[in-house]
N, C-alpha and C. Protein backbone atom coordinates (compact mmCIF):
# COMPACT_ATOMS: atom_id res chain seq x y z
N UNK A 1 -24.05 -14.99 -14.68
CA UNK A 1 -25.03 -14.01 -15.07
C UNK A 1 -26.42 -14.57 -14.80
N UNK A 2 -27.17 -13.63 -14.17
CA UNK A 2 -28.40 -14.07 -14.02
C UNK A 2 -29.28 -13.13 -14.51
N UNK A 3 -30.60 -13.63 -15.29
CA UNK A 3 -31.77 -12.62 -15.85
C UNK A 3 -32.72 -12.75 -14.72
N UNK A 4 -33.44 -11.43 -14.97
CA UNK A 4 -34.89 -11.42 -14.57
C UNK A 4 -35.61 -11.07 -15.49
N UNK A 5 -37.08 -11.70 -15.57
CA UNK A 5 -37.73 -11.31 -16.24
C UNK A 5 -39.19 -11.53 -15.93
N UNK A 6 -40.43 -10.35 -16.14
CA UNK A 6 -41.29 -10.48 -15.45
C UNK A 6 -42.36 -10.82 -16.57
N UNK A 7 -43.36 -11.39 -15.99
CA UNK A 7 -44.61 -11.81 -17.19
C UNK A 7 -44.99 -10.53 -17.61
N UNK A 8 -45.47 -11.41 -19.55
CA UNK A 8 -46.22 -10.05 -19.97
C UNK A 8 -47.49 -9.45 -18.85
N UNK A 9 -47.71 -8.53 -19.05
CA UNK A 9 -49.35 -8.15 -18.68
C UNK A 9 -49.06 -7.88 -16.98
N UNK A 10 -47.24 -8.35 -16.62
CA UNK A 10 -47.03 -7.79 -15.20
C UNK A 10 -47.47 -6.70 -14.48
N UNK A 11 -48.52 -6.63 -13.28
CA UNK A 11 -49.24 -5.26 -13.13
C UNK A 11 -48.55 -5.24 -11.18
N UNK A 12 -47.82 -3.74 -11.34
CA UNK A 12 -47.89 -2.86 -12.21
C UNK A 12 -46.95 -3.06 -13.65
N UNK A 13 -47.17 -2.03 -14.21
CA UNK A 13 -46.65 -2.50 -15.41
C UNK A 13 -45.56 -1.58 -14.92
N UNK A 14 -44.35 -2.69 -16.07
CA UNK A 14 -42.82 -2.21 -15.51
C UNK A 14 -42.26 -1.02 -16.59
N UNK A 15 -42.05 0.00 -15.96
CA UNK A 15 -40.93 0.89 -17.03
C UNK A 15 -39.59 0.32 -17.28
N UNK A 16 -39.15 1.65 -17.73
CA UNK A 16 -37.58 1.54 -18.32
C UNK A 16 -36.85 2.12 -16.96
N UNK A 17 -35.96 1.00 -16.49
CA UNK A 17 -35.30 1.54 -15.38
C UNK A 17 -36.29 1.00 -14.22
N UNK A 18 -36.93 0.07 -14.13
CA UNK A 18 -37.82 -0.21 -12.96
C UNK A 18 -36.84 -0.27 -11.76
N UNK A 19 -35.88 -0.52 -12.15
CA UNK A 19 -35.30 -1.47 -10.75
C UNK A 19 -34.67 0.13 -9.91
N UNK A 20 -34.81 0.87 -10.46
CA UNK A 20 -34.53 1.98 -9.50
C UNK A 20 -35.55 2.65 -8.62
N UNK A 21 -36.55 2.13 -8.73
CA UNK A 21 -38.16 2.65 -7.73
C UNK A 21 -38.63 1.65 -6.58
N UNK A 22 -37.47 2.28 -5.83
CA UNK A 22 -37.74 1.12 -5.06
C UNK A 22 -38.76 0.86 -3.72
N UNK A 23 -40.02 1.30 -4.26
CA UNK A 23 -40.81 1.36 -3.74
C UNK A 23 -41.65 0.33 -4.24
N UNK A 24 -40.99 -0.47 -5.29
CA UNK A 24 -41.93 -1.40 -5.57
C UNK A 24 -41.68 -2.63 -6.03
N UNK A 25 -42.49 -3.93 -5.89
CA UNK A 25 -41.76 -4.78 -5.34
C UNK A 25 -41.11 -5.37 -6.56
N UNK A 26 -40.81 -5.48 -7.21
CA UNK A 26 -40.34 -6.06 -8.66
C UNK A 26 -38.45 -5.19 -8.25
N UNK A 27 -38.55 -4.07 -8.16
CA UNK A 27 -37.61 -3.13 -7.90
C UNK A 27 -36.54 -3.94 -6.71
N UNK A 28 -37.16 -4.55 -5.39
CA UNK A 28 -36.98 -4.77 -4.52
C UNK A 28 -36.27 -6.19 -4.73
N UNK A 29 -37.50 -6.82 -5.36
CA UNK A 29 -36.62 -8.47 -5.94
C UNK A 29 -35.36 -8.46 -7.10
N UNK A 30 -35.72 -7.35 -7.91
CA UNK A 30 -34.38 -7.17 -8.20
C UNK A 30 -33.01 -6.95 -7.87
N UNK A 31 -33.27 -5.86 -6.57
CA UNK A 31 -31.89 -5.50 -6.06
C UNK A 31 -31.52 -6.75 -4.94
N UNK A 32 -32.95 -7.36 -4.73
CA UNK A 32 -32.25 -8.91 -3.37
C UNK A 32 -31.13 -9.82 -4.88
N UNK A 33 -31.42 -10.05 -5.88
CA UNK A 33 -31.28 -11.07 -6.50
C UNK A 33 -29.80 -10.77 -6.90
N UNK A 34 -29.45 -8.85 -7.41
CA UNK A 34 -27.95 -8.57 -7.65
C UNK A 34 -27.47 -8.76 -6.60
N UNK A 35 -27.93 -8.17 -5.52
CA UNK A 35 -26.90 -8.32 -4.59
C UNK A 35 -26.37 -10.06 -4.05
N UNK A 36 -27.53 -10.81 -4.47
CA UNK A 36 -27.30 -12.47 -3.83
C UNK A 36 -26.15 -12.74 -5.20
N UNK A 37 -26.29 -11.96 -6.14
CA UNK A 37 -25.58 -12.08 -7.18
C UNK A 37 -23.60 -11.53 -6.74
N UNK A 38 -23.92 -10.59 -6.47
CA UNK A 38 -22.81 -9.87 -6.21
C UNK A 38 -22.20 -10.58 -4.81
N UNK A 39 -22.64 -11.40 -4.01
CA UNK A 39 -22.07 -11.90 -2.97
C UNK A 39 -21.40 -13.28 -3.37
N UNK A 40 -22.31 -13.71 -4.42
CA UNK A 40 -22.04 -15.05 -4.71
C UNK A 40 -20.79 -15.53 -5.39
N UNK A 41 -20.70 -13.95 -6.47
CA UNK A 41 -19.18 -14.44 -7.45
C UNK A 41 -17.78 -13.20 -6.61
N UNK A 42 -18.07 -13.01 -5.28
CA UNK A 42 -17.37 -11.83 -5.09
C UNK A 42 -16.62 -12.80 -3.52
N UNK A 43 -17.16 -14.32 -3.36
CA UNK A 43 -16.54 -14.89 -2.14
C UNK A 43 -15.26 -15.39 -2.61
């Protein structure tokens, strides 16, 4: 299991559900990090 977690005062500031807007980059490093996730315990 791996967390992410972004600094307080992170701008933009993150909603609920960020990681689905993926227009932005927090969104973007999230889905690189599941998926490096999902490759990693899935070999």
């Amino acid at each position: 299991m791996e967390e992410v977690f972004y600094p307080e005062g992170y701008t933009p500031a993150l909603g609920h559900e960020y990681q689905f807007k993926l227009e932005t980059t927090a969104a973007e490093e999230t889905l690189r990090s599941m998926l490096d996730f999902a490759h990693r315990v899935t070999q």
